[in-house]
PDB file of N, CA and C in Angstrom:
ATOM      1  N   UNK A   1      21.154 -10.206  37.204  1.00  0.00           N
ATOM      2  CA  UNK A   1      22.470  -9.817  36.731  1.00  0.00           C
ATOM      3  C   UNK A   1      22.352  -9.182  35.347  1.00  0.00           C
ATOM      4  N   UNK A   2      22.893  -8.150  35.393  1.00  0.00           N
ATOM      5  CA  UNK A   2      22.729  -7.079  33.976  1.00  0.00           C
ATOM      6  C   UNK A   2      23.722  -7.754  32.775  1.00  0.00           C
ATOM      7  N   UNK A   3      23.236  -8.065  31.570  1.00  0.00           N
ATOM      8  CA  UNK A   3      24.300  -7.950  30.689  1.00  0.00           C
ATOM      9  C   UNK A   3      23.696  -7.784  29.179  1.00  0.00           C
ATOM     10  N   UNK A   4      25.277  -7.110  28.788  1.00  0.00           N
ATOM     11  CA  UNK A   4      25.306  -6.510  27.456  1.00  0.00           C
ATOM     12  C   UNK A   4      25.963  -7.626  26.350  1.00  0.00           C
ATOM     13  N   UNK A   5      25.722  -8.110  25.351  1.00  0.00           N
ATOM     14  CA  UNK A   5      26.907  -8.807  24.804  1.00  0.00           C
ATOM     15  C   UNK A   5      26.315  -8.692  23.313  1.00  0.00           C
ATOM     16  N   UNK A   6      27.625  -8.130  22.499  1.00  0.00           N
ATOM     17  CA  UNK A   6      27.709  -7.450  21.396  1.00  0.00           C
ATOM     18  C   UNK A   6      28.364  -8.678  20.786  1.00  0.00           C
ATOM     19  N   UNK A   7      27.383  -9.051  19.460  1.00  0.00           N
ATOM     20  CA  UNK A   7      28.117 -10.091  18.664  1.00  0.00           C
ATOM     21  C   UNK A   7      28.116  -9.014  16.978  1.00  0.00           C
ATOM     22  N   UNK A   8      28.716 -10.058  16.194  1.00  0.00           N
ATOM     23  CA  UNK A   8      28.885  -9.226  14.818  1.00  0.00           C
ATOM     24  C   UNK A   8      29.941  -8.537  14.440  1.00  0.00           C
ATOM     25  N   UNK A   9      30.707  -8.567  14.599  1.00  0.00           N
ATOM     26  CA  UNK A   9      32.003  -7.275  14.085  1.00  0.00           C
ATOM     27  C   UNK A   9      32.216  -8.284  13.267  1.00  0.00           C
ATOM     28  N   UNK A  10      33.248  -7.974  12.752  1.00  0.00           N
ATOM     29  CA  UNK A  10      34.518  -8.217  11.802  1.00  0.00           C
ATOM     30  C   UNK A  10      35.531  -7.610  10.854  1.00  0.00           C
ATOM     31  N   UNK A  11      35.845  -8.506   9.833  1.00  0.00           N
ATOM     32  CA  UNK A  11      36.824  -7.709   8.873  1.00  0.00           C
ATOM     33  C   UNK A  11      35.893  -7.559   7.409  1.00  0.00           C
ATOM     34  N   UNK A  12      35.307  -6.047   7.261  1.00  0.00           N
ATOM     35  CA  UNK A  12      34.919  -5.963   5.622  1.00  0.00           C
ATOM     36  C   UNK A  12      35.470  -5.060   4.760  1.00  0.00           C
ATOM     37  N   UNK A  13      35.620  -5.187   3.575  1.00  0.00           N
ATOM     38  CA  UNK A  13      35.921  -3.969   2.399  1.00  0.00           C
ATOM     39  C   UNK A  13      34.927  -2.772   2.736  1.00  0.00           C
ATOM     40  N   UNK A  14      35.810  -1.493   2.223  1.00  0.00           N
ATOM     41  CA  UNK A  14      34.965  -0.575   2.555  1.00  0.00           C
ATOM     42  C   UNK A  14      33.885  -0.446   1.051  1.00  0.00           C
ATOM     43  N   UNK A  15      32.574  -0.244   1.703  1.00  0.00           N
ATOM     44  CA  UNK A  15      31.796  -0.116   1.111  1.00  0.00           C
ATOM     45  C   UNK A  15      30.635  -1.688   1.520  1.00  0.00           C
ATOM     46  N   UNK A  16      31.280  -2.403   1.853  1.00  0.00           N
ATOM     47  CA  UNK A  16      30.163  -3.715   2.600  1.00  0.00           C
ATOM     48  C   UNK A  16      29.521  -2.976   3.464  1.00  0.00           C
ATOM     49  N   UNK A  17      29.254  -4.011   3.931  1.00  0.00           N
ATOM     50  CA  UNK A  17      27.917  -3.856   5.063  1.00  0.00           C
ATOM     51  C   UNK A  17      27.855  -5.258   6.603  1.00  0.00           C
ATOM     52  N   UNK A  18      27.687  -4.854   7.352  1.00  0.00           N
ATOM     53  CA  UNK A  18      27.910  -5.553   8.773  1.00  0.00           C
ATOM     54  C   UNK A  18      26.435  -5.186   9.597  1.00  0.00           C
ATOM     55  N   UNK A  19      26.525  -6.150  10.606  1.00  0.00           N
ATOM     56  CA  UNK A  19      24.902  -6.121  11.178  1.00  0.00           C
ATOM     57  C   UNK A  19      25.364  -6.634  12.708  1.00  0.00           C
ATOM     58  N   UNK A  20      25.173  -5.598  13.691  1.00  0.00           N
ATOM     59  CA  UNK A  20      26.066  -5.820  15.191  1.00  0.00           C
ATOM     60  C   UNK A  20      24.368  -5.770  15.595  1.00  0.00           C
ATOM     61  N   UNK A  21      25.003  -6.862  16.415  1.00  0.00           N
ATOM     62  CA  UNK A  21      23.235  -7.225  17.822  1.00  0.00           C
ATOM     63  C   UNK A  21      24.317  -6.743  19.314  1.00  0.00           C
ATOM     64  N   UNK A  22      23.650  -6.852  20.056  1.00  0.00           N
ATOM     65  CA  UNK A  22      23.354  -6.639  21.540  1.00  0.00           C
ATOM     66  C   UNK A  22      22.539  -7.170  22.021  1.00  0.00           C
ATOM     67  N   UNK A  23      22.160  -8.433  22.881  1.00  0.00           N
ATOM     68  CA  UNK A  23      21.719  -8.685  23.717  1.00  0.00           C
ATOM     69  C   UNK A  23      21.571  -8.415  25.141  1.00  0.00           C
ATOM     70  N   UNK A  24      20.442  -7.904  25.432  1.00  0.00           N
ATOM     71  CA  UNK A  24      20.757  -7.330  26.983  1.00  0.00           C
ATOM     72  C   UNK A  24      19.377  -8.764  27.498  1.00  0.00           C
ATOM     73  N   UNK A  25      20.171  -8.768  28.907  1.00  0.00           N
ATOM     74  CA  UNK A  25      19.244  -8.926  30.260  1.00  0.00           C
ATOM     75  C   UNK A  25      19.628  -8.897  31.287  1.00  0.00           C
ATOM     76  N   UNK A  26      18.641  -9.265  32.422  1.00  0.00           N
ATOM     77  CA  UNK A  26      19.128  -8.864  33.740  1.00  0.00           C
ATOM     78  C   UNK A  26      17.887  -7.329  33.350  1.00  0.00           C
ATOM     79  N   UNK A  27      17.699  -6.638  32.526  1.00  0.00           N
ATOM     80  CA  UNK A  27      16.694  -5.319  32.475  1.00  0.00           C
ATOM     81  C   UNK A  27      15.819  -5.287  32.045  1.00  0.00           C
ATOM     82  N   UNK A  28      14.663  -4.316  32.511  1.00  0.00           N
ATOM     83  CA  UNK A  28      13.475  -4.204  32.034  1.00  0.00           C
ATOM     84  C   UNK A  28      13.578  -3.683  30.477  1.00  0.00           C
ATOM     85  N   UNK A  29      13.945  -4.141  29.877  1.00  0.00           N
ATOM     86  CA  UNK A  29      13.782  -4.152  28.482  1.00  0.00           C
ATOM     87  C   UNK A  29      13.049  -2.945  27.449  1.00  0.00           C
ATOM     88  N   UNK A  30      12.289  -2.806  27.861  1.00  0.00           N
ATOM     89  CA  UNK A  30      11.283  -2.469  26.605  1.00  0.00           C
ATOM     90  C   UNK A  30      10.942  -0.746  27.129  1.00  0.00           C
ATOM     91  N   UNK A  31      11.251  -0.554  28.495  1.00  0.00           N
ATOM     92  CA  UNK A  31      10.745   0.675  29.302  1.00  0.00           C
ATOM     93  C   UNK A  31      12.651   1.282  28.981  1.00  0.00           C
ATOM     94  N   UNK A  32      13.351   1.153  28.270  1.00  0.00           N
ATOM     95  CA  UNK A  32      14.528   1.837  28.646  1.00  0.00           C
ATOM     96  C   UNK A  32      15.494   1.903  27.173  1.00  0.00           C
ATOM     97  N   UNK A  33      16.519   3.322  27.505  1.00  0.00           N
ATOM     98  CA  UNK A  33      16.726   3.462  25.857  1.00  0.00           C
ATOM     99  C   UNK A  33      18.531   2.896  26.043  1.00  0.00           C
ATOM    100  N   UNK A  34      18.633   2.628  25.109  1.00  0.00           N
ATOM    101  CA  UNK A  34      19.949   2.048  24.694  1.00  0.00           C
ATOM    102  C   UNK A  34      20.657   2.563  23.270  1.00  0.00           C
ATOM    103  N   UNK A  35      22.185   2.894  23.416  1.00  0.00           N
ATOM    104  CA  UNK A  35      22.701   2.972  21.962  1.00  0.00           C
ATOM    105  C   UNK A  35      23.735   2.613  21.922  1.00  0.00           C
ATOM    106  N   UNK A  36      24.163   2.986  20.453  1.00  0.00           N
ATOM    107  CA  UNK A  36      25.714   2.253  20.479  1.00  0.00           C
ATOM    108  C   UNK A  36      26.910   3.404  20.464  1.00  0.00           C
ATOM    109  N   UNK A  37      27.962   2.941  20.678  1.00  0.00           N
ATOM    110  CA  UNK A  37      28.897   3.832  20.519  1.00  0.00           C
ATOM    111  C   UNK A  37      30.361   3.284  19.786  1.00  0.00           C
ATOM    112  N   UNK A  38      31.371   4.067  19.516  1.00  0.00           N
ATOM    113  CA  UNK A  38      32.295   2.920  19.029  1.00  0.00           C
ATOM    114  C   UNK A  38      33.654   3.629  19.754  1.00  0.00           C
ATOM    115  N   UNK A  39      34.973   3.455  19.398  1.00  0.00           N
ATOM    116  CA  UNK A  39      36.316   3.891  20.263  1.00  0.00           C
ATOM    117  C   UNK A  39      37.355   3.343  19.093  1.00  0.00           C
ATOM    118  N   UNK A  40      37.872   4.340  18.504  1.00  0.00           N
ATOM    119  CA  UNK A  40      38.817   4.019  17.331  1.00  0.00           C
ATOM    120  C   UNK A  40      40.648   4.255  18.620  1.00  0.00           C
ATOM    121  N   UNK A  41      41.492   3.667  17.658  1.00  0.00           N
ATOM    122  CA  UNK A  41      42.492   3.525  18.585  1.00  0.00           C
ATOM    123  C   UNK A  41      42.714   5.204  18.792  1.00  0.00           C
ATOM    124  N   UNK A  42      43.296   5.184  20.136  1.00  0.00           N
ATOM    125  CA  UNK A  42      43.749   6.878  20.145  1.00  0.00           C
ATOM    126  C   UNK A  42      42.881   8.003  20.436  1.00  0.00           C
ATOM    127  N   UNK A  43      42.053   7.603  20.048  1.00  0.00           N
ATOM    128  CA  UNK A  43      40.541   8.151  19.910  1.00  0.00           C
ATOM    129  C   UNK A  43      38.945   8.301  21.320  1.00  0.00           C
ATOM    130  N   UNK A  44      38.942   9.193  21.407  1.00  0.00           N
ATOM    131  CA  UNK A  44      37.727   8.888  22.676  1.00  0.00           C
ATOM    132  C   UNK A  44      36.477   8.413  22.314  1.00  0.00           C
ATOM    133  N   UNK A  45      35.929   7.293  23.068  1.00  0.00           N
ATOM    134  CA  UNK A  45      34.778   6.806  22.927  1.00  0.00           C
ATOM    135  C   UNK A  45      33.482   8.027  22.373  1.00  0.00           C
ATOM    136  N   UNK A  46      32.586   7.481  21.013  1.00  0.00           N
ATOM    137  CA  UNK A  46      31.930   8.453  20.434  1.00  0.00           C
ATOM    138  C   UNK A  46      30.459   8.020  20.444  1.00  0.00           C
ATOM    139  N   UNK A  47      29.730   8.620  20.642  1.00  0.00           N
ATOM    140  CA  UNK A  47      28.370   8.483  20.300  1.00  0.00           C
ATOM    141  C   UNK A  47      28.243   7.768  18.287  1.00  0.00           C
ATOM    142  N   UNK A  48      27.295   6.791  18.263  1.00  0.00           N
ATOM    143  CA  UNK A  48      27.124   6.363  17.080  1.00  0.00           C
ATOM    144  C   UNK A  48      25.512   6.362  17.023  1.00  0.00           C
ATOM    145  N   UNK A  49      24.823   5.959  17.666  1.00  0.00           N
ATOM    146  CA  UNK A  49      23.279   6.219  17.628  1.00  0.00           C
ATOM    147  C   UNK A  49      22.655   5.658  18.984  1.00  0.00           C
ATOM    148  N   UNK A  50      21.595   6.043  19.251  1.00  0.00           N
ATOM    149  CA  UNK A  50      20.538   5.690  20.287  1.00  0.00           C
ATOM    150  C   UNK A  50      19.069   5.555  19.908  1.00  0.00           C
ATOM    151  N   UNK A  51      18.449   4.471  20.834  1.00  0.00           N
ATOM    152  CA  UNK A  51      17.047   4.358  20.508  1.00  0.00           C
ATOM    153  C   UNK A  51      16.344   4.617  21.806  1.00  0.00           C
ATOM    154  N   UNK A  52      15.299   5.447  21.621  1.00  0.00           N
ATOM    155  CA  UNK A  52      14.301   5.821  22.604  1.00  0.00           C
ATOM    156  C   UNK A  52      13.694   4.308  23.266  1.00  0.00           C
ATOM    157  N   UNK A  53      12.873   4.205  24.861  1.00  0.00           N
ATOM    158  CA  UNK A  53      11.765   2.879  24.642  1.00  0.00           C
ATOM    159  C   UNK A  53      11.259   2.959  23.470  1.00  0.00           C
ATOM    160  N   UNK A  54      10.436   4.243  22.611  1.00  0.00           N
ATOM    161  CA  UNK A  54       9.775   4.552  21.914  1.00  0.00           C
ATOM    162  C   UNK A  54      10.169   3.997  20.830  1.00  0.00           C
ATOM    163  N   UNK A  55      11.355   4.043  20.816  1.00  0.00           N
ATOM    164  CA  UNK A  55      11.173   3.938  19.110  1.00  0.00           C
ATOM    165  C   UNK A  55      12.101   5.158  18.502  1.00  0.00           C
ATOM    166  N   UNK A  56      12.728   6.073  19.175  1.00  0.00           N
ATOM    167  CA  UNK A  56      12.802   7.283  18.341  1.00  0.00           C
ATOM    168  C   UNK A  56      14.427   7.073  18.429  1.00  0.00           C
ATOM    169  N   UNK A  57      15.211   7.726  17.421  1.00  0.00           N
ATOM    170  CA  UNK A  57      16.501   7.145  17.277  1.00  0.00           C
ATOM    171  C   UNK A  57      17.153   8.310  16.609  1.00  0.00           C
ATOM    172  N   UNK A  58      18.535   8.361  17.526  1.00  0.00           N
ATOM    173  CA  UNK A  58      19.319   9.666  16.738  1.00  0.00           C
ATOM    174  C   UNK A  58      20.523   9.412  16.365  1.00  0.00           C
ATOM    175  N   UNK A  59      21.298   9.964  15.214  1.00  0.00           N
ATOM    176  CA  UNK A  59      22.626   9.360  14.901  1.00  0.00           C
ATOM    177  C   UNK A  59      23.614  10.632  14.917  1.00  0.00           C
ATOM    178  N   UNK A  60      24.654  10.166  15.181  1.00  0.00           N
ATOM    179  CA  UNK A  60      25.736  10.882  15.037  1.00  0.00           C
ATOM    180  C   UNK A  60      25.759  11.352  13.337  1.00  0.00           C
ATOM    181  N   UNK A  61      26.379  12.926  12.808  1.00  0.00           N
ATOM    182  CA  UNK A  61      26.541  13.318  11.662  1.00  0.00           C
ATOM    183  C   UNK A  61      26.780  12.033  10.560  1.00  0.00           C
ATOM    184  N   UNK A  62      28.238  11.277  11.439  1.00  0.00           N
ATOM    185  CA  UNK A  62      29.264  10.843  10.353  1.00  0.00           C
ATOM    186  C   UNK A  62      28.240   9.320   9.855  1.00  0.00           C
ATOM    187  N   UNK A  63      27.490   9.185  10.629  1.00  0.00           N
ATOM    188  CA  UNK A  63      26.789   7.929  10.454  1.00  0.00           C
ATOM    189  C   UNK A  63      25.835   7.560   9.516  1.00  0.00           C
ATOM    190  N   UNK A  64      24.955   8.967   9.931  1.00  0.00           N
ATOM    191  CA  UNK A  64      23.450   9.232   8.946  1.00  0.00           C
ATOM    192  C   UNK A  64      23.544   8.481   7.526  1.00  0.00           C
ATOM    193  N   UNK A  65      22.375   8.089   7.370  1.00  0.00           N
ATOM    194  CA  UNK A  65      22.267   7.449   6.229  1.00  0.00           C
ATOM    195  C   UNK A  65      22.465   6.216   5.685  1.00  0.00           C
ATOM    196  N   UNK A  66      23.351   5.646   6.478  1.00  0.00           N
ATOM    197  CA  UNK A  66      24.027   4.740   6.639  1.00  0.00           C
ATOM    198  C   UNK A  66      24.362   3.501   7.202  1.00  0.00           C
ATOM    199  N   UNK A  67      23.918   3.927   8.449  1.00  0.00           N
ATOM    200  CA  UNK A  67      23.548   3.213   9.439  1.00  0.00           C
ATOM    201  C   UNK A  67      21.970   3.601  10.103  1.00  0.00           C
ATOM    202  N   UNK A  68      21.547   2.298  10.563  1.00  0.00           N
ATOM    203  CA  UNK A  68      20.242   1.963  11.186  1.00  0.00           C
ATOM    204  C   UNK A  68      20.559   1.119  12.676  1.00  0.00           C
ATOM    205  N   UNK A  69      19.720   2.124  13.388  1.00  0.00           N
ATOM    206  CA  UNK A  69      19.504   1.267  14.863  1.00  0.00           C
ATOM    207  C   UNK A  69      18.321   1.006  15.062  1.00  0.00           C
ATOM    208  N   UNK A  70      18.018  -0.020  15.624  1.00  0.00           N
ATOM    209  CA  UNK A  70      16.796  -0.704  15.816  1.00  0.00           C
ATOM    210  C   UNK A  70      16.777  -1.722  16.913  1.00  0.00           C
ATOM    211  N   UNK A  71      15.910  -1.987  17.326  1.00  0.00           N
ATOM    212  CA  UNK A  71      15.259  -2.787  18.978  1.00  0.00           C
ATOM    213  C   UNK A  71      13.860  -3.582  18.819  1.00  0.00           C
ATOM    214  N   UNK A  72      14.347  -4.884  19.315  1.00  0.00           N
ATOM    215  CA  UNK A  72      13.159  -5.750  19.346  1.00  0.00           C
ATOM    216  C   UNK A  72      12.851  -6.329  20.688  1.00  0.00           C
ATOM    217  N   UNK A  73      11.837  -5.732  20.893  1.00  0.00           N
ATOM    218  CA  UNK A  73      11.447  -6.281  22.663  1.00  0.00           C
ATOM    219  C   UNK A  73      10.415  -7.397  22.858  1.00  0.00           C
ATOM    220  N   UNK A  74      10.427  -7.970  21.858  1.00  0.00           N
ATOM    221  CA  UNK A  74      10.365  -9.368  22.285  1.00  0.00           C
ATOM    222  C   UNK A  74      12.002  -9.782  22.702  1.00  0.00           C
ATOM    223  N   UNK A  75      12.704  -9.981  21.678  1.00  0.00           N
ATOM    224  CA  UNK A  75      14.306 -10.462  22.042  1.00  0.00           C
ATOM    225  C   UNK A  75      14.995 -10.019  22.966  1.00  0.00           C
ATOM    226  N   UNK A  76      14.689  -8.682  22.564  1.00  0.00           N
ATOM    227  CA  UNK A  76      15.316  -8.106  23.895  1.00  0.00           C
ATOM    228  C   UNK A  76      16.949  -7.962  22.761  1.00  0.00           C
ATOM    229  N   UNK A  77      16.953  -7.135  21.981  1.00  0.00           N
ATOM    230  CA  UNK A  77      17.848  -7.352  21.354  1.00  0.00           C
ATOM    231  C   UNK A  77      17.791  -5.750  20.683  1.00  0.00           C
ATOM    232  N   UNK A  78      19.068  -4.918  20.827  1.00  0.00           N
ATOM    233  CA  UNK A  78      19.400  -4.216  19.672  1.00  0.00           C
ATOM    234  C   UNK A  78      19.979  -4.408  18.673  1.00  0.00           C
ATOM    235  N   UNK A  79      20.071  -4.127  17.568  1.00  0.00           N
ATOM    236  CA  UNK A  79      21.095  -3.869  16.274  1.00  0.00           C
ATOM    237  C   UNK A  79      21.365  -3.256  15.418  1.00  0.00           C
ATOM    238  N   UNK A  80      22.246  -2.995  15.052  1.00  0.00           N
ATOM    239  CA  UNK A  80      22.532  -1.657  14.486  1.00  0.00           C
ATOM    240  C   UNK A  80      23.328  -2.013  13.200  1.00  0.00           C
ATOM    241  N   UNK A  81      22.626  -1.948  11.691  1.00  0.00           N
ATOM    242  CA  UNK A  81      23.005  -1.865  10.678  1.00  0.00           C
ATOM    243  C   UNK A  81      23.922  -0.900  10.105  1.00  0.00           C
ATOM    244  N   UNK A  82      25.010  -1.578   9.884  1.00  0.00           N
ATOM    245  CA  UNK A  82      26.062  -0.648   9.278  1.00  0.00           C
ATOM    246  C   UNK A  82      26.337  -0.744   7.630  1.00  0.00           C
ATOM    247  N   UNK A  83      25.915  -0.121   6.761  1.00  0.00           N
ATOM    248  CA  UNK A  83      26.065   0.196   5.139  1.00  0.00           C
ATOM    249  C   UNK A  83      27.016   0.793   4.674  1.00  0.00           C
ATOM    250  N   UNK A  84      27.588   0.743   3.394  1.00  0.00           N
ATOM    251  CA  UNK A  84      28.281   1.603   2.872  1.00  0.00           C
ATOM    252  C   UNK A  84      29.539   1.998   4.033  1.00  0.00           C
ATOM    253  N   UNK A  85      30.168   0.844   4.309  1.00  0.00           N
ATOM    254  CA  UNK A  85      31.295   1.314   5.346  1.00  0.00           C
ATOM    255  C   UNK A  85      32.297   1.649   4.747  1.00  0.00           C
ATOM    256  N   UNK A  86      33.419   2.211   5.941  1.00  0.00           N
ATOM    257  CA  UNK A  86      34.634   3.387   5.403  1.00  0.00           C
ATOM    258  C   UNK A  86      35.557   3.022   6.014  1.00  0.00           C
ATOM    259  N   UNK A  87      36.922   3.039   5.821  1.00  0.00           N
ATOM    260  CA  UNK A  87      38.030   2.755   7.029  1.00  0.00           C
ATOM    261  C   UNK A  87      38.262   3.081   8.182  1.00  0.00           C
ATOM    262  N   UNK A  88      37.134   4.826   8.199  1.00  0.00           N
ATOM    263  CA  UNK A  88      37.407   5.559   9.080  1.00  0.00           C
ATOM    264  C   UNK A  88      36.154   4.960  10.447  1.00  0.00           C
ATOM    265  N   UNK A  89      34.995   3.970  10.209  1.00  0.00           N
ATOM    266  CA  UNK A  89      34.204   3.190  10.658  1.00  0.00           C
ATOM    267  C   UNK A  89      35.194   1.825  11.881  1.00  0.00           C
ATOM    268  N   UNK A  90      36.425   1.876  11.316  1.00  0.00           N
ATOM    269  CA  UNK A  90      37.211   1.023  11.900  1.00  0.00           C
ATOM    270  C   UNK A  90      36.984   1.674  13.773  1.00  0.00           C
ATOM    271  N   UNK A  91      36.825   0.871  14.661  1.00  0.00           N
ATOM    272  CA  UNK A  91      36.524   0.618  16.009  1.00  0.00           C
ATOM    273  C   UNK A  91      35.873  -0.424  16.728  1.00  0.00           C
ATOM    274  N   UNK A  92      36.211  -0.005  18.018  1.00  0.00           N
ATOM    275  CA  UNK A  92      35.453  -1.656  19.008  1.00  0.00           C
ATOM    276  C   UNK A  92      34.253  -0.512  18.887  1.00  0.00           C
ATOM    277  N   UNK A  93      32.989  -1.249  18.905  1.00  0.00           N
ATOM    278  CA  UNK A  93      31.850  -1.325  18.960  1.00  0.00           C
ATOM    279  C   UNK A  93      31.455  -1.353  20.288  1.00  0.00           C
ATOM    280  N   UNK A  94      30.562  -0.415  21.161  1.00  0.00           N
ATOM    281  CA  UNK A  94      30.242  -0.782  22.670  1.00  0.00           C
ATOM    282  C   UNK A  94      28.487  -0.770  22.681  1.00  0.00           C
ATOM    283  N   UNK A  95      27.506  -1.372  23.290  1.00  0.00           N
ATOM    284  CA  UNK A  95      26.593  -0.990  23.405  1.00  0.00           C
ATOM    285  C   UNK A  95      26.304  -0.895  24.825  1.00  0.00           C
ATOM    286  N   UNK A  96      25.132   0.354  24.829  1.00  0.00           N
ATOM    287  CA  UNK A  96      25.358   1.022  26.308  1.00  0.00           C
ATOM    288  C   UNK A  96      23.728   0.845  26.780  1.00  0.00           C
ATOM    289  N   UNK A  97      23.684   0.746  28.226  1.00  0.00           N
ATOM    290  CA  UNK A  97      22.576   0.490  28.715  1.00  0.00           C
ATOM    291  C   UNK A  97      22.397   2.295  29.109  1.00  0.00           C
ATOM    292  N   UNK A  98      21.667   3.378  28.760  1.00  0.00           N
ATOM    293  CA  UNK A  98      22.197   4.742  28.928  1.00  0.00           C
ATOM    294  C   UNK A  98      21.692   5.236  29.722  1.00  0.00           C
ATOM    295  N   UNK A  99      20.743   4.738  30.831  1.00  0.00           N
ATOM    296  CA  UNK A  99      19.792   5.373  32.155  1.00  0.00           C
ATOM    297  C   UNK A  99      21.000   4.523  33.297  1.00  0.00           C
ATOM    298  N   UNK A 100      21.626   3.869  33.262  1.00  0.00           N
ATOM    299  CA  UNK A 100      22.551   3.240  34.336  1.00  0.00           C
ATOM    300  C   UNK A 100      23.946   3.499  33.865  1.00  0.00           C
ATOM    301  N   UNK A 101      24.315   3.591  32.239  1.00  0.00           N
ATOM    302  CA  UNK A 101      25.365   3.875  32.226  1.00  0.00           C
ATOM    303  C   UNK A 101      26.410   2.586  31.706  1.00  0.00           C
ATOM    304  N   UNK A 102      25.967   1.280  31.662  1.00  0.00           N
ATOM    305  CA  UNK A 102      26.365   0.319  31.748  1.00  0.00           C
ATOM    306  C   UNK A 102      26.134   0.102  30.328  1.00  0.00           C
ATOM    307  N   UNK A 103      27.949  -0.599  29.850  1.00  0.00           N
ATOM    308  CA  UNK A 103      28.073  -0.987  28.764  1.00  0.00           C
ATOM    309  C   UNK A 103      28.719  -2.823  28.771  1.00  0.00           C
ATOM    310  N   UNK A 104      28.525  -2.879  27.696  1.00  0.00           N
ATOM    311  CA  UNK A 104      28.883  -5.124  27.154  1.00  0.00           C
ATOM    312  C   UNK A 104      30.401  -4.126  26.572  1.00  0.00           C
ATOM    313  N   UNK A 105      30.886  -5.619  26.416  1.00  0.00           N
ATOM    314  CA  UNK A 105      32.291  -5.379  26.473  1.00  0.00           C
ATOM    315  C   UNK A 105      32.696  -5.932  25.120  1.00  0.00           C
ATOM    316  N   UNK A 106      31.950  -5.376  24.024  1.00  0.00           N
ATOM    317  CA  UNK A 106      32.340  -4.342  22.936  1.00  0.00           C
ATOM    318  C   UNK A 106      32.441  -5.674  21.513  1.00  0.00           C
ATOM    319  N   UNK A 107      32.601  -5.000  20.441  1.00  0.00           N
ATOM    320  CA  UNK A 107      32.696  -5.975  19.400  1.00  0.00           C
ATOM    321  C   UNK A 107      33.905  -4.802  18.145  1.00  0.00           C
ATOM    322  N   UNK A 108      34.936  -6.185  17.963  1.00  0.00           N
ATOM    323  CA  UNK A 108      35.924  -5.003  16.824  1.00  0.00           C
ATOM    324  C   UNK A 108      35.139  -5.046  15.306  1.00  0.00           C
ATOM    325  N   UNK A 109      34.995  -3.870  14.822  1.00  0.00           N
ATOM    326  CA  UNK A 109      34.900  -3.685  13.725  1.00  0.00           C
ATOM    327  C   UNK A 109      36.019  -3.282  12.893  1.00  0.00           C
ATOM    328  N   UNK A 110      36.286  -4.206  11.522  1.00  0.00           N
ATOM    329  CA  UNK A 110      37.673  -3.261  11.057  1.00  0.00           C
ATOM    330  C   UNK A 110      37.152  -3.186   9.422  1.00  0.00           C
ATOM    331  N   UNK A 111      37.388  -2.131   8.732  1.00  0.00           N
ATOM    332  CA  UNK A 111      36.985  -2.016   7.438  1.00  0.00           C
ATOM    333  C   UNK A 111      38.450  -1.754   6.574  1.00  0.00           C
ATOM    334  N   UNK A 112      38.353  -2.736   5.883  1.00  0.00           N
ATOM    335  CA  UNK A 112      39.907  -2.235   4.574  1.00  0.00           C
ATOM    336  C   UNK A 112      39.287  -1.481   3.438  1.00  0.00           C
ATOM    337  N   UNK A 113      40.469  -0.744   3.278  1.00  0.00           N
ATOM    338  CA  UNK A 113      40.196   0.368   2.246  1.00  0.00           C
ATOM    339  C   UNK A 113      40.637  -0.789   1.059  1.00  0.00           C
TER     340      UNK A 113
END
């Protein structure tokens, strides 16, 4: 049985910093790439970053710098460091399994200005 489950959101000032995991199983882990994405209200679900099996990782413009994605296959765990946050960072959080398509059912992030 496949699953995604996104812990970590919450409520920070902008300019903190937050640290979202993903736990997956049920998948071969370590052979497959995964990223995150987020969905502000109103708004269509957006690419936020992805990690290769490899290792190799790409971010959306608004993110760069800022944020870090990263994967540990022993755990079997992604997470994705969020820095220097903004109001406009405010969204549910999804992480996506991206060769099946399959996403965990999300974590809110909210940042006050």
């Amino acid at each position: 049985q496949v699953q995604l489950v996104e812990s970590g959101g919450g409520l920070v000032q902008a300019g903190g910093s937050l640290r979202l995991s993903c736990a997956a199983s049920g998948i071969a882990f370590s052979i497959n790439a995964f990223g995150w994405y987020r969905q502000a209200p109103g708004k269509q679900r957006e690419l936020v970053a992805t990690i290769s099996s490899g290792g190799v990782t790409n971010y959306a413009d608004s993110v760069k710098g800022r944020f870090t994605i990263s994967r540990d296959n022993v755990e079997n765990t992604i997470t994705l460091q969020m820095n220097s946050l903004k109001p406009e960072d405010t969204a549910v959080y999804y992480c996506k399994w991206i060769l099946m398509g399959y996403w965990g059912q999300g974590t809110q992030v909210t940042v006050s200005s």
